[in-house]
Protein backbone atom coordinates (compact mmCIF):
# COMPACT_ATOMS: atom_id res chain seq x y z
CA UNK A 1 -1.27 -24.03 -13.18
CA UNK A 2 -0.14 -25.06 -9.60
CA UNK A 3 1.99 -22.28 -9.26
CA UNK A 4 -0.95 -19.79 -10.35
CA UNK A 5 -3.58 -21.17 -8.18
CA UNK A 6 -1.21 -21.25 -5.06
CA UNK A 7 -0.36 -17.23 -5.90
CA UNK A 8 -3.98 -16.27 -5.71
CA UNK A 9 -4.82 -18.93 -2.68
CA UNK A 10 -2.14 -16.68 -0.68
CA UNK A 11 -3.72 -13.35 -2.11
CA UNK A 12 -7.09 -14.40 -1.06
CA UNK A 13 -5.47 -15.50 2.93
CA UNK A 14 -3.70 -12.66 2.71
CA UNK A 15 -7.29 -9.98 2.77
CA UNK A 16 -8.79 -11.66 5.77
CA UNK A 17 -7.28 -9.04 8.40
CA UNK A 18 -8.90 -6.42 5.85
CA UNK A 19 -11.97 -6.12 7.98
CA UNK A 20 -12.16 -4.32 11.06
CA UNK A 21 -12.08 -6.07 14.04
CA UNK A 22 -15.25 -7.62 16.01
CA UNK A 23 -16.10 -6.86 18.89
CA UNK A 24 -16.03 -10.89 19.46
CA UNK A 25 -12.98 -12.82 17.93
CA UNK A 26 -14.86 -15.22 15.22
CA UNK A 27 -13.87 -18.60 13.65
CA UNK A 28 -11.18 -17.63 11.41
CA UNK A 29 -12.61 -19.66 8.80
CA UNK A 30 -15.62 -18.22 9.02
CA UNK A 31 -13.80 -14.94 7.72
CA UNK A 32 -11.96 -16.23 5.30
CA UNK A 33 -15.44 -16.75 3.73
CA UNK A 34 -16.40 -13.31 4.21
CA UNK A 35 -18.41 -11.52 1.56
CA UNK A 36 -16.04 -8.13 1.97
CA UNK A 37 -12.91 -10.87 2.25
CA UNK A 38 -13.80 -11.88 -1.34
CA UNK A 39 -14.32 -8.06 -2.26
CA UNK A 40 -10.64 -7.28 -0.91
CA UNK A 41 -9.35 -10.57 -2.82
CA UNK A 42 -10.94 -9.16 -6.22
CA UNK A 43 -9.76 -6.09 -5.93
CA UNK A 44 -5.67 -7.60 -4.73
CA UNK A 45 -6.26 -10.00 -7.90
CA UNK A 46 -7.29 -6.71 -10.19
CA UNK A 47 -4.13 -4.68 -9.00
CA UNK A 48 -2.10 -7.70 -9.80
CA UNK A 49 -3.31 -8.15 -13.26
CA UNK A 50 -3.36 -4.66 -13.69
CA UNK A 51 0.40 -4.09 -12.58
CA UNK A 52 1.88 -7.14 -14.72
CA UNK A 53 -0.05 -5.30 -17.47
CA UNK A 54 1.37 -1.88 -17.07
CA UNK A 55 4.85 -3.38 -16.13
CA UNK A 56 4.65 -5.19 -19.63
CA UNK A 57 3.90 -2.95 -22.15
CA UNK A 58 6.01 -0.15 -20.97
CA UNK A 59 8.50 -2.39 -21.35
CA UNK A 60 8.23 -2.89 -25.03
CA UNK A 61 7.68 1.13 -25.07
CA UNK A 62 10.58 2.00 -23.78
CA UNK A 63 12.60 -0.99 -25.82
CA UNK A 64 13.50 -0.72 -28.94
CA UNK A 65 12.62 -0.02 -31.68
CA UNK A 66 9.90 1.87 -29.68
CA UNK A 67 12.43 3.77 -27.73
CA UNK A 68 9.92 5.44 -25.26
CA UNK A 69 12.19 7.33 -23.03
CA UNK A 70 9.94 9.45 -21.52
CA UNK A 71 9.47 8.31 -17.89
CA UNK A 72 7.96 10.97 -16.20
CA UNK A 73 5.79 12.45 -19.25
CA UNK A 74 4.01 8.94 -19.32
CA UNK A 75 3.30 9.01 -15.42
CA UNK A 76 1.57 11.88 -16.45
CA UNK A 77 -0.07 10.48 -19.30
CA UNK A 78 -1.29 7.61 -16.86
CA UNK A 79 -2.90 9.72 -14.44
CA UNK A 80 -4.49 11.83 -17.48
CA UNK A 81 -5.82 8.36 -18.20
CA UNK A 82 -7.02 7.79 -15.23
CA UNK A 83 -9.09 10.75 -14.89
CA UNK A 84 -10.71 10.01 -18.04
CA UNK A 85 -11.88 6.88 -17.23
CA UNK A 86 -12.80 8.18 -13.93
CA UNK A 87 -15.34 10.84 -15.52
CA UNK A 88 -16.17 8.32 -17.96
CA UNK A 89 -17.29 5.96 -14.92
CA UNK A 90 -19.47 8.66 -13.43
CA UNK A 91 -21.28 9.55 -16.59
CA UNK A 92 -22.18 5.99 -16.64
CA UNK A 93 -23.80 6.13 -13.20
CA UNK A 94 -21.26 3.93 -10.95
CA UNK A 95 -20.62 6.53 -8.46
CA UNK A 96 -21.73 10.42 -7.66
CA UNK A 97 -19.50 13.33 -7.74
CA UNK A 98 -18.41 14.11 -4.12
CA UNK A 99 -15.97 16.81 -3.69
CA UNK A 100 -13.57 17.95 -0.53
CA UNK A 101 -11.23 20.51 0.34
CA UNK A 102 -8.45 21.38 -2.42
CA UNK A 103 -6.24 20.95 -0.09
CA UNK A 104 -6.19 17.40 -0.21
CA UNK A 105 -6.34 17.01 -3.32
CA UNK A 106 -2.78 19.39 -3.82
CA UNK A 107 -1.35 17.01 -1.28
CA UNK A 108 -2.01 14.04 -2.25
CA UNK A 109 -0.93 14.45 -6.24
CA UNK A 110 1.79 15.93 -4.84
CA UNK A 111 2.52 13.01 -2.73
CA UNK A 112 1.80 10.61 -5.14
CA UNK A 113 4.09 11.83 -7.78
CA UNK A 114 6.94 12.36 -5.40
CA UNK A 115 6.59 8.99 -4.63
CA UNK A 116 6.50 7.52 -7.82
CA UNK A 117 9.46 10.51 -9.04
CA UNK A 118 11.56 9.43 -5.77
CA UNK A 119 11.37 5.80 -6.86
CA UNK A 120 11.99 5.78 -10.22
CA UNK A 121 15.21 7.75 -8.76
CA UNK A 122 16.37 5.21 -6.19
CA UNK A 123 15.96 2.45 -9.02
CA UNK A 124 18.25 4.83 -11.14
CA UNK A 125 20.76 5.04 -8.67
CA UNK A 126 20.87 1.62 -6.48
CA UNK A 127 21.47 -2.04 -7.43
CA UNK A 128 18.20 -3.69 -8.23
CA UNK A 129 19.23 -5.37 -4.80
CA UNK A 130 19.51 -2.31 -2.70
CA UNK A 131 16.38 -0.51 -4.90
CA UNK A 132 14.52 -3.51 -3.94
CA UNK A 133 15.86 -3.52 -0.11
CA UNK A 134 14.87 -0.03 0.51
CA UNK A 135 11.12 -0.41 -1.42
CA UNK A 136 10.75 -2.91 1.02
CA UNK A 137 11.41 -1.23 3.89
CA UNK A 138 7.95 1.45 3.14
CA UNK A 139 5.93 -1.40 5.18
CA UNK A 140 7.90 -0.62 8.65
CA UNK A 141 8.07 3.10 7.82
CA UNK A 142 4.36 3.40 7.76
CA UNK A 143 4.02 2.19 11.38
CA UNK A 144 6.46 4.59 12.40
CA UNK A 145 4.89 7.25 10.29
CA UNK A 146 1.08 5.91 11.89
CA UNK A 147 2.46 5.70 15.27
CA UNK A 148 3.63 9.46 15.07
CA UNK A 149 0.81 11.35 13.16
CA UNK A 150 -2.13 8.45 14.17
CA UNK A 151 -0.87 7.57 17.34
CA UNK A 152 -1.37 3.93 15.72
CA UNK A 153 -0.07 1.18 17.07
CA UNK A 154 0.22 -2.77 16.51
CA UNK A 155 0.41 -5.28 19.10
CA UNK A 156 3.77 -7.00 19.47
CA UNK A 157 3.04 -10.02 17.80
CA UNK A 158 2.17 -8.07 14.37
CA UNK A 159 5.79 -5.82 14.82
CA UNK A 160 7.43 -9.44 15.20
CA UNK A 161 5.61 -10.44 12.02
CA UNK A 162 6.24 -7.35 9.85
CA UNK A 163 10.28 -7.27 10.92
CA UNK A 164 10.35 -11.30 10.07
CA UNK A 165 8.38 -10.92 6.87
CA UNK A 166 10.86 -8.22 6.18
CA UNK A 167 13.94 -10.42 6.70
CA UNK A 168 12.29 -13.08 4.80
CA UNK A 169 11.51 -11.50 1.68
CA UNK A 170 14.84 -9.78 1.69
CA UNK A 171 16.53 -12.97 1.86
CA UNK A 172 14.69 -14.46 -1.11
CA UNK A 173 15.07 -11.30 -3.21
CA UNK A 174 18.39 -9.56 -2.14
CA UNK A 175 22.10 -10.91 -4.19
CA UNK A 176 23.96 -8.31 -2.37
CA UNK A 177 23.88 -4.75 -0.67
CA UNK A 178 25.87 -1.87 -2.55
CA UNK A 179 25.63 1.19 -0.37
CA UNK A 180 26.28 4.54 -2.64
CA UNK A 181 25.70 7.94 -1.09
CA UNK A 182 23.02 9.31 -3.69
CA UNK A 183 21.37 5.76 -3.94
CA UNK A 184 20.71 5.57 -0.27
CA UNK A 185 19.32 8.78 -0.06
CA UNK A 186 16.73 8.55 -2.88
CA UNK A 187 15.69 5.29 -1.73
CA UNK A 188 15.01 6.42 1.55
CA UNK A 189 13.22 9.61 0.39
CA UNK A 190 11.13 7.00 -1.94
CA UNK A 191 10.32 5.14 0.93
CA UNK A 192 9.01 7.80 2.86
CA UNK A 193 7.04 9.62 0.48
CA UNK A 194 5.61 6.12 -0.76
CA UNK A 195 4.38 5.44 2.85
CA UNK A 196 3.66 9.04 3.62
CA UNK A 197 1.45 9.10 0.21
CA UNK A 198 -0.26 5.50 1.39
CA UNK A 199 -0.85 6.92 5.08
CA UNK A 200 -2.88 10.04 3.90
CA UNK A 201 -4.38 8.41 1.09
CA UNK A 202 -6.16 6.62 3.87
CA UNK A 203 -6.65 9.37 6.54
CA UNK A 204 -8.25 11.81 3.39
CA UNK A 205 -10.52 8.63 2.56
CA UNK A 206 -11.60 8.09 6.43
CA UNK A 207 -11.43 11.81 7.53
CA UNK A 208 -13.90 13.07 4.76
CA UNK A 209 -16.04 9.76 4.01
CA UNK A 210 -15.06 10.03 0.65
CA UNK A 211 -15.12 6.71 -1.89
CA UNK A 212 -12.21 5.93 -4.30
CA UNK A 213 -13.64 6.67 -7.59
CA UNK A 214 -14.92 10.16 -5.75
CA UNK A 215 -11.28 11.04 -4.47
CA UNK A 216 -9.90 9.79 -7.80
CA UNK A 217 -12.24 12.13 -10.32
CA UNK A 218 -10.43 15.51 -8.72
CA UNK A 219 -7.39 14.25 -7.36
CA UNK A 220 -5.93 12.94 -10.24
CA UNK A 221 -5.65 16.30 -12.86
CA UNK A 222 -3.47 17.72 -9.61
CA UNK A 223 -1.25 14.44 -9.74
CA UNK A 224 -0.55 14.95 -13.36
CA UNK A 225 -0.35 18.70 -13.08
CA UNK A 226 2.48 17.68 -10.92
CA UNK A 227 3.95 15.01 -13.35
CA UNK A 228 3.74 17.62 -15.61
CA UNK A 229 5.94 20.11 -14.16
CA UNK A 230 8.66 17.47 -12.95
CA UNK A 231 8.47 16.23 -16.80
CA UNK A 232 9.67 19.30 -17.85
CA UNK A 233 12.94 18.83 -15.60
CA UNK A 234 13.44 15.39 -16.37
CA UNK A 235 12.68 14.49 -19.94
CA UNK A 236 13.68 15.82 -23.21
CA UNK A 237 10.27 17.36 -23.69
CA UNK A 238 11.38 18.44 -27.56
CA UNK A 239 12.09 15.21 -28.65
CA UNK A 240 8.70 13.87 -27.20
CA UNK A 241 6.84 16.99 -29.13
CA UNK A 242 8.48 14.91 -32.27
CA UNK A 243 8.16 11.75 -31.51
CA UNK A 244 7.25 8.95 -34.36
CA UNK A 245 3.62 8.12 -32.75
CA UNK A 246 2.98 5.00 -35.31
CA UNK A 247 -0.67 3.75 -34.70
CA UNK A 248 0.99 0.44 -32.85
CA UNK A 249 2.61 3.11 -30.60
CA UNK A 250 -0.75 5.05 -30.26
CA UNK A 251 -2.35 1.33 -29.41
CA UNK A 252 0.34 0.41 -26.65
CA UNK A 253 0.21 4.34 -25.33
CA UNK A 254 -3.29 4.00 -24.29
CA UNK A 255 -2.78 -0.06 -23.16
CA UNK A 256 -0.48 1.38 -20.90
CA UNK A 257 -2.32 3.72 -19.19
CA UNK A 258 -5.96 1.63 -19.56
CA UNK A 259 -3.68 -0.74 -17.37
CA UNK A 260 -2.36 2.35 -15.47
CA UNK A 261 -6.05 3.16 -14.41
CA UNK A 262 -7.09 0.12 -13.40
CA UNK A 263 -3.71 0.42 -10.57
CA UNK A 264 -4.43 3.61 -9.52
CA UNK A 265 -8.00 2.66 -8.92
CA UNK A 266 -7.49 -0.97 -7.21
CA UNK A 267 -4.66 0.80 -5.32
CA UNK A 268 -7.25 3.46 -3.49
CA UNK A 269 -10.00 0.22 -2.95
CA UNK A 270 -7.91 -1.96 -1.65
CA UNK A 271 -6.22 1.52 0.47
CA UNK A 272 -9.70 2.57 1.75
CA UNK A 273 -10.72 -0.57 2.40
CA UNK A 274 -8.12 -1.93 4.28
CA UNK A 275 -4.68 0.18 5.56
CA UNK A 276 -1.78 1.25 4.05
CA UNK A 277 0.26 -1.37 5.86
CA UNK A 278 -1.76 -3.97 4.25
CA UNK A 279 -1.42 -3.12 1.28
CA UNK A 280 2.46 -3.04 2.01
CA UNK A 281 2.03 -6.49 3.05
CA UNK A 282 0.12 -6.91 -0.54
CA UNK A 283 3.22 -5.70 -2.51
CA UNK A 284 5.16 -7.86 -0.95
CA UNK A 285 3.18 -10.21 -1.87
CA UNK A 286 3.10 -9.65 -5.53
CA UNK A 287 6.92 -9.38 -5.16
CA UNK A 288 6.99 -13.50 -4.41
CA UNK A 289 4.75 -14.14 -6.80
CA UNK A 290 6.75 -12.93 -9.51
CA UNK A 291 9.73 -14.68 -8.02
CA UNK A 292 7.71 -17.67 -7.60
CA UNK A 293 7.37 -17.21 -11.46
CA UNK A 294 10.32 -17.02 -12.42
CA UNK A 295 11.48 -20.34 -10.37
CA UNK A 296 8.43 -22.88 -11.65
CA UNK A 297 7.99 -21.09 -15.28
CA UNK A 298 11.83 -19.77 -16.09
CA UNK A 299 13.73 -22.55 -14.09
CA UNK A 300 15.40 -20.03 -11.75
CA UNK A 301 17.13 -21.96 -8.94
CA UNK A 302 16.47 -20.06 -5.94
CA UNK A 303 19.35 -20.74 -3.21
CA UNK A 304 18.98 -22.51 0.40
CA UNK A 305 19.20 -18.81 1.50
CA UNK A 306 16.22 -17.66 -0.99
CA UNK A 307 13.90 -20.60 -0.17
CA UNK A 308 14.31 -20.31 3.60
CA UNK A 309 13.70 -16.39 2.78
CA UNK A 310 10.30 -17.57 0.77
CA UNK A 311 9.06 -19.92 3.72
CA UNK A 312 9.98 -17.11 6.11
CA UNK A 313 7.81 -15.01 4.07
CA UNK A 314 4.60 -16.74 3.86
CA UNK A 315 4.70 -18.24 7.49
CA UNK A 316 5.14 -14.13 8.20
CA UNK A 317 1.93 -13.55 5.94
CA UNK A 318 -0.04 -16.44 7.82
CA UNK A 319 0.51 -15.11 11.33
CA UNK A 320 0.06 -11.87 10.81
CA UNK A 321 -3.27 -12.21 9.01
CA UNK A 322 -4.25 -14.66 11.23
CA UNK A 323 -3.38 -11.70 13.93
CA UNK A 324 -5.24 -9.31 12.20
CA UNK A 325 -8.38 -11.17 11.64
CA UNK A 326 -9.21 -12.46 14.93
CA UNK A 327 -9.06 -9.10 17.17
CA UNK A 328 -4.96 -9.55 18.34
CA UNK A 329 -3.64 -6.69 15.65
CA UNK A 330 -4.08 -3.79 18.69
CA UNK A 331 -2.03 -3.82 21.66
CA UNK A 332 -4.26 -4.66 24.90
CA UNK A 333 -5.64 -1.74 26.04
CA UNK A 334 -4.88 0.01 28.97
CA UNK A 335 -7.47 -1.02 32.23
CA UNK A 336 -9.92 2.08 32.93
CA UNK A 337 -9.44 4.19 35.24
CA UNK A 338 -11.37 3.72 38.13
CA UNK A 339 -14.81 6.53 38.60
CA UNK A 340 -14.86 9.16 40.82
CA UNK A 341 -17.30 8.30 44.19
CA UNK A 342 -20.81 8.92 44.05
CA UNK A 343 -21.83 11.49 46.61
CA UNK A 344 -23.68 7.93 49.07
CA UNK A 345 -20.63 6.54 48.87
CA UNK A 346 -18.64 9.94 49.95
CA UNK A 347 -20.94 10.03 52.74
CA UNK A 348 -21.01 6.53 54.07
CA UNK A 349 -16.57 6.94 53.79
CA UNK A 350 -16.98 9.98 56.00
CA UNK A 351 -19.10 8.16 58.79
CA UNK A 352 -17.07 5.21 58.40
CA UNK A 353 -14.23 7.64 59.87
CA UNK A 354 -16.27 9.10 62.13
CA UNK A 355 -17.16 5.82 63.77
CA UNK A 356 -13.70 4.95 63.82
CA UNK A 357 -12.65 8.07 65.79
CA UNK A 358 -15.46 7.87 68.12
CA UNK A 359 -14.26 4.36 69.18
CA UNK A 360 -10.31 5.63 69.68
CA UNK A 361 -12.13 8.16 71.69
C-alpha cells in the first residue's frame, strides 16, 4: 500500500547519515545508493518487523484468556532466547566467538535491563502522553550524555534539527501533559538509562572491535541474570511456577521471544553500525509510522496540531540526514595552531633585529 511503501521510503532516507563521513562531501544521491546504506535500511526494516511482532503477541499473552502477567520474567525469557539463537548462529558458522572483559558485559545487562525495568515503570506510572513525552526525550539526552563522557559534539544545524524533530513528533503524538511526582521521575530515570545503555552499547562495540552477534553470545545470560533477579521483586513468581502453559501458550511464548531476538540483534547492528542517536532518530521514526497507520488504515483523524507535528517531523528527518551524510554533522573544527620556528628561521629573525639595531645605531 501507499502508506507502506512511503514508511519504508523514509526508513531507507533516514540510514544515509549512517556512514562515516568522507573526507570529500559526495553527491547525496550517490549515498543514498550506497551498498552499507541498503545494509543499514535492512537491518531498520528487520527491527521494525521484528518490534510490531514482539509488540503483538505479547499482547494477546498478556490478554485474556491468556492472562500473561509476568512482565519482567518474560524480559528474561527474551534475552534467554536470544542467547540461544545466538549460540545457535555460531554453531552454524555466521560469526566466531570473540570474547572481552566481564566487565562489560556486567554493565551492559545491567544497563539494558534497567532500561527496559525503568520504562516499563514510567509507562506504569505516566499518561501514555507523558510516557511517550519523556521516551522521546532519550534522543537529546544522549548528546548530552556523548558530549560529557565522549566529548561528542554536533554541529548547530543537527542540535536545531534534533530539538525541532522533537517538537514535531511531540505535537503529533502528545493529547496532553499530566505531571505526577513518581511518573516524572521514572520516566526520566528510563530515559537516562535507555540512552546511557545505547551510548555504551556503542563505545563497548568501538572500544574492543567487537561485532554484534560476538557481544550478544556473552552479554546476554548477564542481561537475563539481571531480569532474573528484578523478576523476583516484581512478579508473582509462584503463580508463574503454576501457570496453565497450554501448547498455544508454549507456541506464542517462544513467537515472542523468536521476535524478541531478532530486536535485540537488529538493535546492536543498526547500534554498531551507526550511533546511538541515530537510532533515536530511528525510533522515532517507527513511532510515525505506526501513527501513520493508524490514520490511513484505522481512520484516525489526526488534528491541524498533529499533522503540522508529522510535517515538522519528517522535514526534521530530511535535514538532518541530509546533514549527516554530506560531512556538516561535526562542528567546524578549530584552525591549527600555528608550528613552532625552525631553527633557519630563528636565525634569520635574530639578524633581522640585529640589522635593525645596527641602523638606529
Amino acid at each position: 500500500s501507499k502508506a507502506t511503501v512511503s514508511v519504508l521510503n523514509w526508513v531507507c532516507v533516514a540510514t544515509v547519515h549512517t556512514m562515516p563521513a568522507p573526507a570529500e562531501k559526495k553527491d547525496f544521491l550517490s549515498m543514498l545508493s550506497s551498498k552499507d546504506g541498503q545494509t543499514v535500511a535492512m537491518y531498520i526494516c528487520f527491527n521494525i518487523t521484528a518490534v510490531v511482532g514482539v509488540v503483538s503477541v505479547n499482547k494477546i499473552l498478556y490478554a485474556p484468556p491468556n492472562n500473561f502477567n509476568f512482565g519482567t520474567s518474560l524480559m528474561c525469557f527474551h534475552f534467554m532466547c536470544t542467547w540461544a539463537f545466538v549460540v545457535l548462529a555460531r554453531k552454524l558458522g555466521w560469526f566466531e566467538s570473540k570474547r572481552i572483559e566481564t566487565s562489560n558485559y556486567v554493565k551492559l545487562g545491567g544497563a539494558q535491563t534497567g532500561s527496559v525495568g525503568f520504562v516499563n515503570l514510567s509507562l506504569l506510572y505516566n499518561t501514555v502522553s507523558m510516557y511517550q513525552l519523556l521516551k522521546f526525550s532519550n534522543i537529546l539526552i544522549m548528546c548530552v550524555i556523548e558530549f560529557v563522557w565522549k566529548a561528542k559534539r554536533y554541529s548547530n544545524q543537527v542540535y536545531l534539527c534534533l530539538i525541532a524533530l522533537f517538537v514535531g513528533v511531540s505535537m503529533a503524538t502528545v493529547e496532553t501533559i499530566d505531571i505526577a511526582t513518581a511518573g516524572l521521575a521514572w520516566g526520566f530515570a528510563g530515559a537516562f538509562t535507555t540512552a546511557g545503555y545505547q551510548v555504551l552499547n556503542k563505545h563497548v562495540q568501538s572500544e574492543n572491535d567487537v561485532k554484534a552477534l560476538q557481544l550478544l553470545e556473552f552479554e546476554q545470560p548477564w542481561t537475563a541474570m539481571w531480569a532474573a533477579v528484578l523478576a523476583c521483586f516484581t512478579d508473582d513468581v509462584r503463580s508463574l511456577a503454576v501457570y496453565d502453559y497450554t501448547t498455544y501458550r508454549v507456541f506464542l511464548l517462544f513467537l515472542s521471544g523468536f521476535f524478541a531476538f531478532g530486536v535485540n540483534v537488529t538493535t546492536y547492528l543498526i547500534i554498531g553500525k551507526t550511533s546511538p542517536v541515530t537510532f533515536g532518530v530511528v525510533g522515532i521514526l517507527k513511532t510515525l509510522g505506526i501513527f501513520l497507520f493508524g490514520v490511513y488504515y484505522m481512520g484516525d483523524s489526526p488534528t491541524p496540531k498533529a499533522a503540522f507535528g508529522i510535517l515538522l517531523a519528517f522535514a526534521s528527518m530530511i535535514m538532518y540526514t541530509y546533514f549527516m551524510s554530506t560531512g556538516q554533522g561535526a562542528p567546524p573544527a578549530n584552525p591549527p595552531a600555528p608550528l613552532p620556528p625552525t631553527p633557519e628561521e630563528d636565525k634569520d629573525t635574530l639578524v633581522a633585529v640585529q640589522d635593525t639595531d645596527a641602523r638606529d645605531d
